[in-house]
Protein backbone atom coordinates (compact mmCIF):
# COMPACT_ATOMS: atom_id res chain seq x y z
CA UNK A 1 0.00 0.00 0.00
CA UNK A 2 2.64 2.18 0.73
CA UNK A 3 4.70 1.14 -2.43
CA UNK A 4 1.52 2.06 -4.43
CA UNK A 5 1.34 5.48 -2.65
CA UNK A 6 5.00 6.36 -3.18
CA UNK A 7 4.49 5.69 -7.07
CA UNK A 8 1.25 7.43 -7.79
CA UNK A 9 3.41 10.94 -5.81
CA UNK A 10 6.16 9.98 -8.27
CA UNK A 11 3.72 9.94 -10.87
CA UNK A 12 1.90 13.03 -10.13
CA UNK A 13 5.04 15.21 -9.72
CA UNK A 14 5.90 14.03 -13.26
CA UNK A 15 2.58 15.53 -14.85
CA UNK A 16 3.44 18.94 -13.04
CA UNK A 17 7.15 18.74 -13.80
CA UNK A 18 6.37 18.44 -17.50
CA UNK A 19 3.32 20.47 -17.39
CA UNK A 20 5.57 23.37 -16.01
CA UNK A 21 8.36 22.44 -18.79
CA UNK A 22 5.55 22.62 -21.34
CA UNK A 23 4.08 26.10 -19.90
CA UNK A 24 7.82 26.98 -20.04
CA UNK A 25 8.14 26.70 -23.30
CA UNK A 26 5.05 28.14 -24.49
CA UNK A 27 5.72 31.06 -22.39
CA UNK A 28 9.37 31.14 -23.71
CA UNK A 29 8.62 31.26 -27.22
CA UNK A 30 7.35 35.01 -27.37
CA UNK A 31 10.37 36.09 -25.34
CA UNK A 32 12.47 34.20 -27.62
CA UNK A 33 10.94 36.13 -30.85
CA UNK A 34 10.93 39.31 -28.83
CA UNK A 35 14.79 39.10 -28.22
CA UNK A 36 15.47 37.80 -31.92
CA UNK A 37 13.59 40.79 -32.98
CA UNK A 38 15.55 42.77 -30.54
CA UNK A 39 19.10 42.01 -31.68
CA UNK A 40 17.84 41.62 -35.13
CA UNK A 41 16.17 44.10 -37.94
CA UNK A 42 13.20 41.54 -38.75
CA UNK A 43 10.94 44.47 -38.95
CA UNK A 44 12.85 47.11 -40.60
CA UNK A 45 14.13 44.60 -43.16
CA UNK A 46 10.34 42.98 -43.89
CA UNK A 47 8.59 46.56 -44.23
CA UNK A 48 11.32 48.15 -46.18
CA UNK A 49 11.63 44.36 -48.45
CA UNK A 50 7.80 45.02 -49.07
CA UNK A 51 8.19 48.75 -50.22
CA UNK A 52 11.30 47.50 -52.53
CA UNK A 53 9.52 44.75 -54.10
CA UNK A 54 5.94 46.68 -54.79
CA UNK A 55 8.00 49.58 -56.18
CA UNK A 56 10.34 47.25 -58.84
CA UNK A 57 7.08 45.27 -59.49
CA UNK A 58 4.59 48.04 -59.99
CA UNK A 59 4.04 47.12 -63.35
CA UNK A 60 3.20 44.34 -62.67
CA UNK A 61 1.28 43.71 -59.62
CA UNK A 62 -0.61 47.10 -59.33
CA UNK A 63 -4.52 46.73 -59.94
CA UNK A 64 -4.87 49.61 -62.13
CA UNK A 65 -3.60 52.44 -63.86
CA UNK A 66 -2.17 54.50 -61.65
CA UNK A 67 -3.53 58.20 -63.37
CA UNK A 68 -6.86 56.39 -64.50
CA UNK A 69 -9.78 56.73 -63.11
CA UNK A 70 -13.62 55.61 -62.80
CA UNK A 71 -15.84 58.21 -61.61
CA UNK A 72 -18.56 55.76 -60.69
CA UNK A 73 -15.96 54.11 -58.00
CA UNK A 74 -14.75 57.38 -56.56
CA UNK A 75 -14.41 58.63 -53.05
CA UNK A 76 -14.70 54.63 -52.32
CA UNK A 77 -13.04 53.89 -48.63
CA UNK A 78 -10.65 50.82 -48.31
CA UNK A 79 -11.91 47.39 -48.48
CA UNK A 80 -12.57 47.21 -44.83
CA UNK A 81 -14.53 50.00 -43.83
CA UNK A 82 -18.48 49.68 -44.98
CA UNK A 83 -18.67 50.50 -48.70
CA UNK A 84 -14.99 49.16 -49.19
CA UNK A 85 -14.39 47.00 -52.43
CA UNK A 86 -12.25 44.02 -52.62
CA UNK A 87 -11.04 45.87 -56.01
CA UNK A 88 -9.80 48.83 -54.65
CA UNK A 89 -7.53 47.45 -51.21
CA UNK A 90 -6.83 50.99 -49.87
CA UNK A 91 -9.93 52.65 -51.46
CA UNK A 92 -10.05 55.28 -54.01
CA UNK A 93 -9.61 58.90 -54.64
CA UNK A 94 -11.77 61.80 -55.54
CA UNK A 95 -11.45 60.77 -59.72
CA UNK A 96 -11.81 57.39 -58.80
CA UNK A 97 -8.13 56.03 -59.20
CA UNK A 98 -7.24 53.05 -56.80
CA UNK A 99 -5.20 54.39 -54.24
CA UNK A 100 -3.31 51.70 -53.96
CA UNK A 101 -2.06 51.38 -57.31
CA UNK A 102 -0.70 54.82 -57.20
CA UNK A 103 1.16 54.08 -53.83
CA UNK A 104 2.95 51.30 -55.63
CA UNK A 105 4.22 53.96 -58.07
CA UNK A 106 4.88 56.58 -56.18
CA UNK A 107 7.24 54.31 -54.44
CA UNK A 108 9.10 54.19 -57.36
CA UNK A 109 9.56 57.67 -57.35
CA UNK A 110 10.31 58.24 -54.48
CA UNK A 111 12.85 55.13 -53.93
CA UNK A 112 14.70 56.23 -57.28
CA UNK A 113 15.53 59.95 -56.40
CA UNK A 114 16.84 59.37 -53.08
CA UNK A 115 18.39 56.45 -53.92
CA UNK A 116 20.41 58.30 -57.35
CA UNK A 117 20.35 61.61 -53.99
CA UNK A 118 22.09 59.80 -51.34
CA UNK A 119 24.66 57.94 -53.32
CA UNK A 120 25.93 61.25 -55.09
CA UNK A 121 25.69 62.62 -51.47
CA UNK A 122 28.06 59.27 -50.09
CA UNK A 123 30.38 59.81 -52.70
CA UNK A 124 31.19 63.65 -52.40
CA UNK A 125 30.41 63.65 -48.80
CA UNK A 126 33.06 60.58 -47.99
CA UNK A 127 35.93 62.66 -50.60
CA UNK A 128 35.26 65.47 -48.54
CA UNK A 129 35.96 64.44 -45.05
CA UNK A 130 39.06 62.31 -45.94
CA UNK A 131 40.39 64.86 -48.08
CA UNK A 132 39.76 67.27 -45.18
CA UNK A 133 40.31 65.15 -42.36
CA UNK A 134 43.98 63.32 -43.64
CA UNK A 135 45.37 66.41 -44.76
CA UNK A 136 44.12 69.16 -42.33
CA UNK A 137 45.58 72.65 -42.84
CA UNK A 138 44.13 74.56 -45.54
CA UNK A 139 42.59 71.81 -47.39
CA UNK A 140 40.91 71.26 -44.24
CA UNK A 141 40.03 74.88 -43.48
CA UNK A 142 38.92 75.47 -47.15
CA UNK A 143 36.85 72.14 -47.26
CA UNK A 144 34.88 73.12 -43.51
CA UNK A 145 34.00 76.41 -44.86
CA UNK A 146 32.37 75.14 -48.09
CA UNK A 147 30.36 72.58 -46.39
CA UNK A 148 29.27 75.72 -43.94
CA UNK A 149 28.02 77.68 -46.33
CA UNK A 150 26.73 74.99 -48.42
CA UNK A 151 24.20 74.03 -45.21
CA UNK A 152 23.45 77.50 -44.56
CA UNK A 153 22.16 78.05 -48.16
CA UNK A 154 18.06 77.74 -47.83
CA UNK A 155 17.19 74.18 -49.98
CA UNK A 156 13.82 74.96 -49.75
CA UNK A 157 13.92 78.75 -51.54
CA UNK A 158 16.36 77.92 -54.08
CA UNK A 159 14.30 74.49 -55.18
CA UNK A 160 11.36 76.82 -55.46
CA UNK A 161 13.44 79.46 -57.11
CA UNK A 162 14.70 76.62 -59.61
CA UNK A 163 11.06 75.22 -59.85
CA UNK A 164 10.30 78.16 -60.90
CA UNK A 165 13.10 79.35 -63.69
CA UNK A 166 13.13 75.44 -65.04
CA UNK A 167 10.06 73.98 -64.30
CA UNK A 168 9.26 70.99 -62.11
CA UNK A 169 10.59 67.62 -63.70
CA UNK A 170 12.26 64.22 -61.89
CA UNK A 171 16.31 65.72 -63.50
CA UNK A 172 15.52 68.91 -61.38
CA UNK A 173 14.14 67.25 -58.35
CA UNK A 174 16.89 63.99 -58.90
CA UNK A 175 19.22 67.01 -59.22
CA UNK A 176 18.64 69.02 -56.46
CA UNK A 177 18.61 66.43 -53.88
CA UNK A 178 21.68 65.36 -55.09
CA UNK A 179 23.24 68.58 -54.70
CA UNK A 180 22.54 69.26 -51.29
CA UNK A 181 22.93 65.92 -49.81
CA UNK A 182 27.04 65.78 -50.48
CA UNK A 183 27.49 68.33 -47.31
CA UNK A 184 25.52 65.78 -44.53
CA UNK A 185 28.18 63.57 -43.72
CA UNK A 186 30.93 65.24 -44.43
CA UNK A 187 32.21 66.53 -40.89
CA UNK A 188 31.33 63.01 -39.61
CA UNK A 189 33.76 61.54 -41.37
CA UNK A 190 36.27 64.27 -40.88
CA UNK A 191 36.20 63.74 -37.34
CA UNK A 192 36.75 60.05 -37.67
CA UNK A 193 39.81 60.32 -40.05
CA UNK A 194 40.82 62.93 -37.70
CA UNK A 195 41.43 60.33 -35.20
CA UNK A 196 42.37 57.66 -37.87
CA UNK A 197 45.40 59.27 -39.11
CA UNK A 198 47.63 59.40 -36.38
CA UNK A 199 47.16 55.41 -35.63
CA UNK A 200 50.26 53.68 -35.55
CA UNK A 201 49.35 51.56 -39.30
CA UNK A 202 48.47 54.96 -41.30
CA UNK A 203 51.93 55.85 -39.88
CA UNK A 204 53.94 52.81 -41.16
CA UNK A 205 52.16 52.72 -44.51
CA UNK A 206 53.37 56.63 -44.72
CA UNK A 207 56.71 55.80 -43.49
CA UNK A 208 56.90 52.57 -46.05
CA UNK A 209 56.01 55.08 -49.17
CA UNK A 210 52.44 54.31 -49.91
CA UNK A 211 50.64 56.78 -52.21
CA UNK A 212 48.01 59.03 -50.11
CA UNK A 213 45.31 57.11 -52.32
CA UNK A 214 46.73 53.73 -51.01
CA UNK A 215 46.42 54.55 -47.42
CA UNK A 216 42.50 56.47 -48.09
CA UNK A 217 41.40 53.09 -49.70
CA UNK A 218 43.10 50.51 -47.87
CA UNK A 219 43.57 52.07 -44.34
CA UNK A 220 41.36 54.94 -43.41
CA UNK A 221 37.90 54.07 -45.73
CA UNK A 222 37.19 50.48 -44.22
CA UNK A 223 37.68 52.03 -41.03
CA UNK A 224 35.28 54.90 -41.95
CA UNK A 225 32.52 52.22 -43.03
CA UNK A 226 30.42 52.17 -40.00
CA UNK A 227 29.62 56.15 -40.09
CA UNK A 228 29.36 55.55 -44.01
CA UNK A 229 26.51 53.35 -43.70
CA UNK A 230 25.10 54.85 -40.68
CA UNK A 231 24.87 58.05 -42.87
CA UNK A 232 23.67 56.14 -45.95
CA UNK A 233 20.33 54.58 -44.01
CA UNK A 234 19.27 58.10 -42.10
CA UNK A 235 19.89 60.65 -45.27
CA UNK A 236 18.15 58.21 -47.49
CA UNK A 237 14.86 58.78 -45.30
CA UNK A 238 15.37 62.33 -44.76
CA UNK A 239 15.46 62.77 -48.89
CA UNK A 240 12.35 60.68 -49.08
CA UNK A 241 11.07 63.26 -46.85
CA UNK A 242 12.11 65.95 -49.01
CA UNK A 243 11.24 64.87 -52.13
CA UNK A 244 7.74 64.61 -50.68
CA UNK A 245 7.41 67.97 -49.48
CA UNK A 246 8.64 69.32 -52.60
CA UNK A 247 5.89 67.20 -54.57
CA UNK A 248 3.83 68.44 -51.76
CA UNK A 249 4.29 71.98 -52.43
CA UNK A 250 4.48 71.68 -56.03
CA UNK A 251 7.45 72.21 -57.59
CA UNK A 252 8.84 68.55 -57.28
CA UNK A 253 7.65 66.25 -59.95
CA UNK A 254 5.06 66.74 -62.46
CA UNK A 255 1.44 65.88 -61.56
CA UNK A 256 1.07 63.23 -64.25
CA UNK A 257 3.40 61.12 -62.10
CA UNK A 258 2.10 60.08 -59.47
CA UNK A 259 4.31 60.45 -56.03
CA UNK A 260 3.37 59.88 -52.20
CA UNK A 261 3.83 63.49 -51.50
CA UNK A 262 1.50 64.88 -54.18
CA UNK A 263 -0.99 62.32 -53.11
CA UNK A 264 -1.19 64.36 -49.22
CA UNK A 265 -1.27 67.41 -51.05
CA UNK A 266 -4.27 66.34 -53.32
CA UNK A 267 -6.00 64.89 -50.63
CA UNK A 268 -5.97 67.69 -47.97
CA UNK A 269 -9.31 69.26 -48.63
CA UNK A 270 -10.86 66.17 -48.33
CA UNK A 271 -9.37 64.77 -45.10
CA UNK A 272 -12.82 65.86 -43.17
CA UNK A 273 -14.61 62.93 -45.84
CA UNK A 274 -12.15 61.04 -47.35
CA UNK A 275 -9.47 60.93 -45.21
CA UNK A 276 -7.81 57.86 -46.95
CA UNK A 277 -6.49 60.12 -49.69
CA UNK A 278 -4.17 61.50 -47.36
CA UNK A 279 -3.36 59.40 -44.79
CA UNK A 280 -2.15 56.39 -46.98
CA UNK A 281 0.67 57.82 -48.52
CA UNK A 282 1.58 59.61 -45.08
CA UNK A 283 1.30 56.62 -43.42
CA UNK A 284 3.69 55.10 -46.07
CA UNK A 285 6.32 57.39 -45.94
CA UNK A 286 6.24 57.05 -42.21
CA UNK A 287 6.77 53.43 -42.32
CA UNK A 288 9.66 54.05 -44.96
CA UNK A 289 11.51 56.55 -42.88
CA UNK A 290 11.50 54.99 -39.65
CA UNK A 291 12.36 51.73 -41.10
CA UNK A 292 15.32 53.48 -42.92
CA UNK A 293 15.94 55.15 -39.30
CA UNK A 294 15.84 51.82 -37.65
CA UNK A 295 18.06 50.09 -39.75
CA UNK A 296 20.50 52.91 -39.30
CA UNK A 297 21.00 52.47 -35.42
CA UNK A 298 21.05 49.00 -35.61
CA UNK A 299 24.14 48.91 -38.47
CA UNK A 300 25.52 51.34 -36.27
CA UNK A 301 25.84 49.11 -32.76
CA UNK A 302 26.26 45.80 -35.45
CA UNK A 303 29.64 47.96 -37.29
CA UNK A 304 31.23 50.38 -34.68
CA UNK A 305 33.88 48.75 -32.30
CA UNK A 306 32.83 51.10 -29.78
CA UNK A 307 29.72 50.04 -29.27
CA UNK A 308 29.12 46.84 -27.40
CA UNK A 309 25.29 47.11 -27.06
CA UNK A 310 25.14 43.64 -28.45
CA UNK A 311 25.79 40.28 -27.00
């Protein structure tokens, strides 16, 4: 009797042991994804993967047209509100052209110019603050100053003031971005060469002979990588955001192309009835930008020795 006692405890601390070992690891599985999303960019990289794919496929995968419309499906609200189609995902505008559609392609736009924006900016920007930051002196002196009065210049007047003489077009906009995104990163890197070119290896290669472009590409570049890329990822959302308030206002690209920030700007009187007009594309452009923003810090604790924020 006792024997029979002893073995149906044994048994019932077994069921709890693996109960609790089960409840373990269905509690443990959330924490797991949570630090996995943690110490990786899942959702950065999925959102932004999305936005890349629907703007190179466009063509292809977007309902409709993205400038034609129906007038007897306007003003039609997205597919899950009451009066929503299945046709029209994210609704329709005030001409009856599907709102998604014209996302997809104003993605493209927007993706292309800062894309062509930020690497003109990368290249200048990185020349710049080696050139500035190896040599010092002068070249230094001479190189700060430009990229001062280059930021203090007002983008915003003289793209209206170019808008204006030339006309709006994707060159000017393309242009224009370009232009005034070579100045961003420029000290940045200064200050890192700054404290590159003094390390014991820059000196040896000096002392050895190398040729100036030698030590830039082999020694001081891959160490200026990290503020590169950091660079890279938050300029290209700040462009996006510029390109859009340019479209916004105007004098960005042409109304017969559709981009996110002409969208908001068409939709604005009607955000009172329908408010999907506007808040679709700005919703877009706010996923694009923080994503962009997000991927920035995290190649920035992944790349910099410095930082040890990851296990």
């Amino acid at each position: 009797m006792q024997l029979s006692t002893q073995e149906s405890d044994t048994a019932e601390l077994s069921h709890e042991e693996e109960q609790r070992s089960r409840a373990s690891r269905i509690l443990g599985a959330p924490a797991a994804a949570f630090q996995f999303t943690k110490r990786w960019p899942v959702i950065p990289a999925v959102v932004l993967s999305l936005i890349v794919f629907g703007a190179v496929f466009a063509p292809v995968i977007a309902p409709f047209e993205p400038q034609k419309g129906d007038l007897r499906a306007r003003n039609l609200p997205p597919v899950w509100l009451e009066g929503g189609e299945a046709t029209h995902l994210l609704g329709t505008d005030n001409l009856g052209r599907d709102i998604y559609s014209r996302l997809l392609f104003g993605a493209r736009i927007s993706l292309f110019v800062a894309g062509v924006a930020v690497v003109f900016g990368l290249v200048a920007g990185t020349v710049t603050g080696l050139l500035a930051g190896y040599y010092g002196g002068l070249v230094d002196e001479v190189l700060m100053r430009l990229v001062d009065l280059w930021a203090s210049l007002p983008f915003l007047l003289i793209a209206l003031i170019v808008a204006v003489s030339v006309g709006p077009s994707l060159t000017m906009v393309t242009a224009l971005l370009a232009v005034s995104s070579w100045s961003a990163g420029a000290r940045n890197i200064r200050a890192e060469v700054l404290s590159l070119r003094n390390r014991e290896y820059v000196q040896v290669a000096n002392v050895m002979g190398a040729s100036d472009v030698r030590i830039f590409w082999r020694h001081l570049l891959p160490n200026v990588l990290h503020v590169v890329i950091v660079i890279t990822t938050l300029r290209t959302g700040a462009l996006i955001i510029a390109e859009a308030g340019l479209s916004f206002l105007g004098v960005g690209v042409p109304a017969s192309v559709p981009t996110w920030g002409l969208m908001i700007a068409q939709g604005q009187q009607f955000l009172l009835s329908t408010w999907w007009m506007s808040i679709m594309p700005g919703v877009a452009i706010f996923l694009t930008v923080m994503s962009f923003n997000f991927l920035g810090d995290w190649l920035r604790d992944r790349f910099d020795p410095r930082l040890k924020q990851l296990d």
